[in-house]
N, C-alpha and C. Protein backbone atom coordinates (compact mmCIF):
# COMPACT_ATOMS: atom_id res chain seq x y z
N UNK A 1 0.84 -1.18 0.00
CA UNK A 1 0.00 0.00 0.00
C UNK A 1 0.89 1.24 0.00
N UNK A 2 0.57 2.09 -0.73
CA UNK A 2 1.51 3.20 -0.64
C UNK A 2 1.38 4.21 0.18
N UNK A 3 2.01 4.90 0.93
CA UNK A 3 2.34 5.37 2.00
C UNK A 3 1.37 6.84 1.97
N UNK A 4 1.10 7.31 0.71
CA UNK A 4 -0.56 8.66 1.01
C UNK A 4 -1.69 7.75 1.02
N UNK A 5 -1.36 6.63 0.65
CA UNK A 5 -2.82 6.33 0.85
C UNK A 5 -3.50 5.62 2.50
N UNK A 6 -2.27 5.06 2.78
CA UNK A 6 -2.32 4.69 4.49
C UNK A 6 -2.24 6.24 5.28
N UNK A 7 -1.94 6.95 4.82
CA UNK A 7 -2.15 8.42 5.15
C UNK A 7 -3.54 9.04 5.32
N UNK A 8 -4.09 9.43 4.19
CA UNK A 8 -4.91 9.34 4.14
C UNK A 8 -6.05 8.40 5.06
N UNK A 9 -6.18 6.95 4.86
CA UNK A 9 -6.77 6.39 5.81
C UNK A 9 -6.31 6.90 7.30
N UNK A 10 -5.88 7.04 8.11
CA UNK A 10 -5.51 7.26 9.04
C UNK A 10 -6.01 8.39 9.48
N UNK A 11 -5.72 9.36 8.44
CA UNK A 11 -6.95 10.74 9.16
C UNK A 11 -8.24 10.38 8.88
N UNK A 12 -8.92 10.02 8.18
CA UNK A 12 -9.74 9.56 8.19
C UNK A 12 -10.18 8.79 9.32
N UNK A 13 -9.95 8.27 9.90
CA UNK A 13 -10.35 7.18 11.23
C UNK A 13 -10.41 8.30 11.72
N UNK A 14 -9.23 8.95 12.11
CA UNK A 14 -9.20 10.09 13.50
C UNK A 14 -10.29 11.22 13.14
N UNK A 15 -10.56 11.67 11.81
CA UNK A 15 -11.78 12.50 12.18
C UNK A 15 -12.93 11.82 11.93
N UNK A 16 -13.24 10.76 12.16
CA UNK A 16 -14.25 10.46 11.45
C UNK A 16 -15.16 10.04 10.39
N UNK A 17 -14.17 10.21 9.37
CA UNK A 17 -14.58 9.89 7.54
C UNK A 17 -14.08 8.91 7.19
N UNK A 18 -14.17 8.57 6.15
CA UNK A 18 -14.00 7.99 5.33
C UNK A 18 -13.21 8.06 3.54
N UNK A 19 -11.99 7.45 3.76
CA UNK A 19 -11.40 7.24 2.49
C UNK A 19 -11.97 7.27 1.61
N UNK A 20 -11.48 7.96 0.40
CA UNK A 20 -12.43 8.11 -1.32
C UNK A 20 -11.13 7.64 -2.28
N UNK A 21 -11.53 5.91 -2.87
CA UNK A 21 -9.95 5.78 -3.36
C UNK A 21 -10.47 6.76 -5.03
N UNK A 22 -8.73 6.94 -5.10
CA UNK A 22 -8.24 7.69 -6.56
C UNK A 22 -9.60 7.17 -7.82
N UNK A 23 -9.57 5.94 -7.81
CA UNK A 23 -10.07 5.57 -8.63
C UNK A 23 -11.60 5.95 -8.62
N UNK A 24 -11.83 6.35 -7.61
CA UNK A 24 -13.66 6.51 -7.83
C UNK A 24 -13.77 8.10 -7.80
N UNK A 25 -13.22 9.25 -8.54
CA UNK A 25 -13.19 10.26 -8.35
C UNK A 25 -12.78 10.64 -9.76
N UNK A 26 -13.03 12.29 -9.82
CA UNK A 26 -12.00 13.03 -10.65
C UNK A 26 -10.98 14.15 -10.02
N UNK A 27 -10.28 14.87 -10.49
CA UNK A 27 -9.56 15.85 -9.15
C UNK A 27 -10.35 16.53 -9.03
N UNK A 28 -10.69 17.17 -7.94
CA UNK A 28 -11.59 18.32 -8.00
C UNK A 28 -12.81 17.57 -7.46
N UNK A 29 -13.38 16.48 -8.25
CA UNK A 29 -15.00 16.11 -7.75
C UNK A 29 -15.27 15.85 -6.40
N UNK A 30 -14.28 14.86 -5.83
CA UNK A 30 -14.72 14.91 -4.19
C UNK A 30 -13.38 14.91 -3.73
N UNK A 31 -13.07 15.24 -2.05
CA UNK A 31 -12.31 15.32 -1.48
C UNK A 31 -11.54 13.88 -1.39
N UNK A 32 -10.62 14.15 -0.56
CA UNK A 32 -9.72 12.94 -0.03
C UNK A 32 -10.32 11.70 0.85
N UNK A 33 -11.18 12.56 1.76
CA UNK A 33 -12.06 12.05 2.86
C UNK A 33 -13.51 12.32 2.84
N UNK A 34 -14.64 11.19 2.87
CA UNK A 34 -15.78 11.67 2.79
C UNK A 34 -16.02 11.79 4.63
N UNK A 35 -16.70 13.55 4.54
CA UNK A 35 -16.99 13.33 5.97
C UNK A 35 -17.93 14.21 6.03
N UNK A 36 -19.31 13.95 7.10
CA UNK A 36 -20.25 15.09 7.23
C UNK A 36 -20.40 16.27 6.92
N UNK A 37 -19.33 16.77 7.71
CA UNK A 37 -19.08 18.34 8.15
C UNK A 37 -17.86 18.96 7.13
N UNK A 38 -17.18 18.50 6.76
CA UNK A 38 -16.05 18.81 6.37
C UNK A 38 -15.23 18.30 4.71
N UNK A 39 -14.75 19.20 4.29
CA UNK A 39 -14.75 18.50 2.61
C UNK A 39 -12.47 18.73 3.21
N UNK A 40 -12.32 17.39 3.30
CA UNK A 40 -10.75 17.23 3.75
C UNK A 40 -10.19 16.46 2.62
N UNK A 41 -8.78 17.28 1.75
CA UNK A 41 -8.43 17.25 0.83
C UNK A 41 -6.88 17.11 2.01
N UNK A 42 -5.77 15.90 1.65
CA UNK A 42 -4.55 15.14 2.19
C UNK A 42 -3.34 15.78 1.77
N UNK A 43 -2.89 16.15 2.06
CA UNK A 43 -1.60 16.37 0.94
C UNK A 43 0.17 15.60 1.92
N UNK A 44 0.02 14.35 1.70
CA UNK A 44 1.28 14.33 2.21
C UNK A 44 2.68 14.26 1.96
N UNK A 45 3.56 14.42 2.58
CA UNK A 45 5.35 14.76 1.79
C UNK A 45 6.07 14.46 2.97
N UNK A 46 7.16 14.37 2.01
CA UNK A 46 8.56 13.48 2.88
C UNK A 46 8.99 14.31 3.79
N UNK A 47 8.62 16.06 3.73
CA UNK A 47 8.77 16.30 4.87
C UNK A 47 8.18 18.30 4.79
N UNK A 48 7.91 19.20 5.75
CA UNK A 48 7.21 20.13 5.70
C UNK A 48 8.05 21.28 5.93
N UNK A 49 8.03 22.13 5.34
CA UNK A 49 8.82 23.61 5.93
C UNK A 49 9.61 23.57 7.28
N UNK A 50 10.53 24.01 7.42
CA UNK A 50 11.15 24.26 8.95
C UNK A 50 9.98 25.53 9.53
N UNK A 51 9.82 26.37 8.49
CA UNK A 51 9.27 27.36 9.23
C UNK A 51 7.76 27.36 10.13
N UNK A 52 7.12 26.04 9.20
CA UNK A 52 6.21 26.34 9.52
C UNK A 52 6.17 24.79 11.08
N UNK A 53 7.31 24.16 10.92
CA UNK A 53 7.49 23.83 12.11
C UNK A 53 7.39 24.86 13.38
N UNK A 54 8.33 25.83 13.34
CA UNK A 54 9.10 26.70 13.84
C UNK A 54 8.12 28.09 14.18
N UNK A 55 7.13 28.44 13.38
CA UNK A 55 5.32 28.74 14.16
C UNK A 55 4.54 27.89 14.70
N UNK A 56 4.73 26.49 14.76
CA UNK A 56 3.37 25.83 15.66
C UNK A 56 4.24 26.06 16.83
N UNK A 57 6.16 25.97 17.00
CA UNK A 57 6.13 26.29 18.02
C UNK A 57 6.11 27.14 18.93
N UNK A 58 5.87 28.34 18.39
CA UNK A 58 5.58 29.52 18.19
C UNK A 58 4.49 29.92 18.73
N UNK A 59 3.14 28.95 18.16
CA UNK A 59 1.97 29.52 18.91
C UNK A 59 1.97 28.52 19.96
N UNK A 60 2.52 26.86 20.43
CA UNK A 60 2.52 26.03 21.33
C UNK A 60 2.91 27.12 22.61
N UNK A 61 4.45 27.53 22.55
CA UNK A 61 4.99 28.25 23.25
C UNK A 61 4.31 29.13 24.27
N UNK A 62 3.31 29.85 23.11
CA UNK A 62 3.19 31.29 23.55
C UNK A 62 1.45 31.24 24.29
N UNK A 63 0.87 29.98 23.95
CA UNK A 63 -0.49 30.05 23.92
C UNK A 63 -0.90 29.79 25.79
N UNK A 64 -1.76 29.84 26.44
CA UNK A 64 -2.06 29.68 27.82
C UNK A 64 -3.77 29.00 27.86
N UNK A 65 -3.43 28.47 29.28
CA UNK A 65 -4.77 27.49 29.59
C UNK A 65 -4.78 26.45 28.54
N UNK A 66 -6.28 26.72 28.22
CA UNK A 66 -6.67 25.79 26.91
C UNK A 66 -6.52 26.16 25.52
N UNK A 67 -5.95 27.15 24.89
CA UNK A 67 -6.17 27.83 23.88
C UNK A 67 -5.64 26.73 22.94
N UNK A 68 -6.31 26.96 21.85
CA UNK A 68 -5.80 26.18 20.57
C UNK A 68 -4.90 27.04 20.03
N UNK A 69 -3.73 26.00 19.55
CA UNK A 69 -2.28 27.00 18.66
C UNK A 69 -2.48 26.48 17.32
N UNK A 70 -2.85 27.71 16.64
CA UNK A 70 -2.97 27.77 15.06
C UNK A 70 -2.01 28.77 14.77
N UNK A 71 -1.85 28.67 12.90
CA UNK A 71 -0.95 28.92 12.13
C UNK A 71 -1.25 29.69 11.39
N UNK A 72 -1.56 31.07 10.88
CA UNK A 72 -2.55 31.61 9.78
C UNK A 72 -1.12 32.03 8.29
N UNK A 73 -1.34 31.46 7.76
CA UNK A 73 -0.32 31.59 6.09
C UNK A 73 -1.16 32.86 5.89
N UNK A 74 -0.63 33.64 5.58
CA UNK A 74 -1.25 34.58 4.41
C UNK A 74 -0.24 35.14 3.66
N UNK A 75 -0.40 35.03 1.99
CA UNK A 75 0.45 35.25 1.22
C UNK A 75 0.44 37.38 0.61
N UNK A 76 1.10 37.61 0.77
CA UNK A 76 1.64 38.93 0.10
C UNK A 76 0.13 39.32 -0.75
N UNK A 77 -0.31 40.11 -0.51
CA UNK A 77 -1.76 40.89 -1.26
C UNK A 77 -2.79 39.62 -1.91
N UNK A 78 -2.68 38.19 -1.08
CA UNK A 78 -3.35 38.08 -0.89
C UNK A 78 -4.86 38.52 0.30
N UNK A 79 -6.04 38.55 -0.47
CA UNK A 79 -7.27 38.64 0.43
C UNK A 79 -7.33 38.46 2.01
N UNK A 80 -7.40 38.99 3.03
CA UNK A 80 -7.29 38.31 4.10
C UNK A 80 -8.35 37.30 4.08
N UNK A 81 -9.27 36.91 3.78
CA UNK A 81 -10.16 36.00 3.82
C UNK A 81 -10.04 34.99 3.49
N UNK A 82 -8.70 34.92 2.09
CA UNK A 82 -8.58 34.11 1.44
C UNK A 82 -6.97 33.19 2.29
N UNK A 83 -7.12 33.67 3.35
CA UNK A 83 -5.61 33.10 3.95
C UNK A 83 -5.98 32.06 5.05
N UNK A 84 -4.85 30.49 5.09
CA UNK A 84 -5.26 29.78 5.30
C UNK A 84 -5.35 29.57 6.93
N UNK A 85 -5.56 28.91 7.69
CA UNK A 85 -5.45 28.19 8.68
C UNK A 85 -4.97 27.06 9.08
N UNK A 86 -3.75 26.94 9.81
CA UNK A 86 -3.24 25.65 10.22
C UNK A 86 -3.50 25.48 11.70
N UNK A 87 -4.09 23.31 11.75
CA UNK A 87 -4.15 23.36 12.88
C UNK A 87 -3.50 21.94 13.29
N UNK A 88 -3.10 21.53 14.38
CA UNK A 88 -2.99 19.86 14.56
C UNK A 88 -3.69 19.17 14.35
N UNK A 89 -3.25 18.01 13.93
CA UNK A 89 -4.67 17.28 13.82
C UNK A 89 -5.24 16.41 14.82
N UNK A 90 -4.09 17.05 16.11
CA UNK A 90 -5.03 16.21 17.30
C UNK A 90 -5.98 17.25 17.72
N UNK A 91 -5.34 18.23 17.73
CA UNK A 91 -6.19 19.46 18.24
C UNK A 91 -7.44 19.31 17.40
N UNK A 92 -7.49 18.67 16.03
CA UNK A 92 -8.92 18.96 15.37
C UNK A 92 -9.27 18.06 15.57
N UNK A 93 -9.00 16.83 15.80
CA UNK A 93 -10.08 15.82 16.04
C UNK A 93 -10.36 15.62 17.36
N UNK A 94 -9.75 16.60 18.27
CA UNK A 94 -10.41 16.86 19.82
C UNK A 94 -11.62 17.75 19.48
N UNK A 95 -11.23 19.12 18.79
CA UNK A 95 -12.68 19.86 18.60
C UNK A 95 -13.41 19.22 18.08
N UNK A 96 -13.71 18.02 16.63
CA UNK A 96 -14.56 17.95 16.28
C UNK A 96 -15.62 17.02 17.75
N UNK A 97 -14.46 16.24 18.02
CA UNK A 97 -15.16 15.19 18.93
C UNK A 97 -15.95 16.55 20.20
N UNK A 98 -15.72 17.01 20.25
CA UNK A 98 -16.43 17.76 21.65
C UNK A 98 -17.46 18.41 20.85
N UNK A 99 -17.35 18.71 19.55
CA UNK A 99 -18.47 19.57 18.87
C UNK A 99 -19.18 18.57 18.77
N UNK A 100 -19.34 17.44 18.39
CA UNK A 100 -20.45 16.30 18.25
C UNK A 100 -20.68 15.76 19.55
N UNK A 101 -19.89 15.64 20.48
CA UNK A 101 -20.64 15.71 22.64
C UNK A 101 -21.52 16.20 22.64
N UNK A 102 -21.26 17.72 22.26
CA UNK A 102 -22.17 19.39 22.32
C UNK A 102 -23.66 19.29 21.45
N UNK A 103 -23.31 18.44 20.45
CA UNK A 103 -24.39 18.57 19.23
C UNK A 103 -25.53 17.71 19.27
C-alpha cells in the first residue's frame, strides 16, 4: 500500500470519515475524505517547511490554559479572507469530537 494512501486512511479514522480511493473520483469532484461536516483534501510529503514547524512552536509556546495553537499563512496581497489556517490534527479531532458531545 503506498504510503498517502495509508495516510490518508488514518486521518480519516481520527476525524471520522471515510477514504475516497483515486479511482472513484475526478480531481476536484470529491475530497480525499468523505466526511459530514467537512470537505478534507490530504496532501502528504517526505517532509514540511522548517518554518512552519518553527510557528506551531511559536503559537505552542506562547499560547495559555486551553487555547488552541494555530498557524494563519497569508500570502503577500493576498485577500485576508482568502488566507489559510493551520491546525494539529489532534487538536482537530479533539474539537470535532467535543463539537459532536455538544451537538
Amino acid at each position: 500500500m503506498s504510503t498517502w494512501k495509508a495516510c490518508e486512511r488514518e486521518i480519516a479514522a481520527r476525524l471520522g470519515g471515510t477514504r475516497i480511493p483515486v479511482s472513484g473520483r475526478a480531481r476536484g469532484d470529491a475530497p480525499d475524505i468523505a466526511h459530514p461536516e467537512y470537505s478534507i483534501e490530504v496532501k502528504h510529503r517526505k517532509s514540511l517547511p522548517a518554518w512552519l514547524h518553527d510557528a506551531f512552536a511559536q503559537a505552542k509556546a506562547s499560547k495559555t490554559g486551553e487555547q488552541l495553537p494555530i498557524v494563519v499563512l497569508h500570502e503577500n496581497r493576498q485577500a485576508y479572507d482568502d488566507s489559510y489556517v493551520v491546525v494539529r490534527l489532534a487538536d482537530l479531532a479533539e474539537f470535532i469530537a467535543k463539537e459532536k458531545d455538544n451537538g
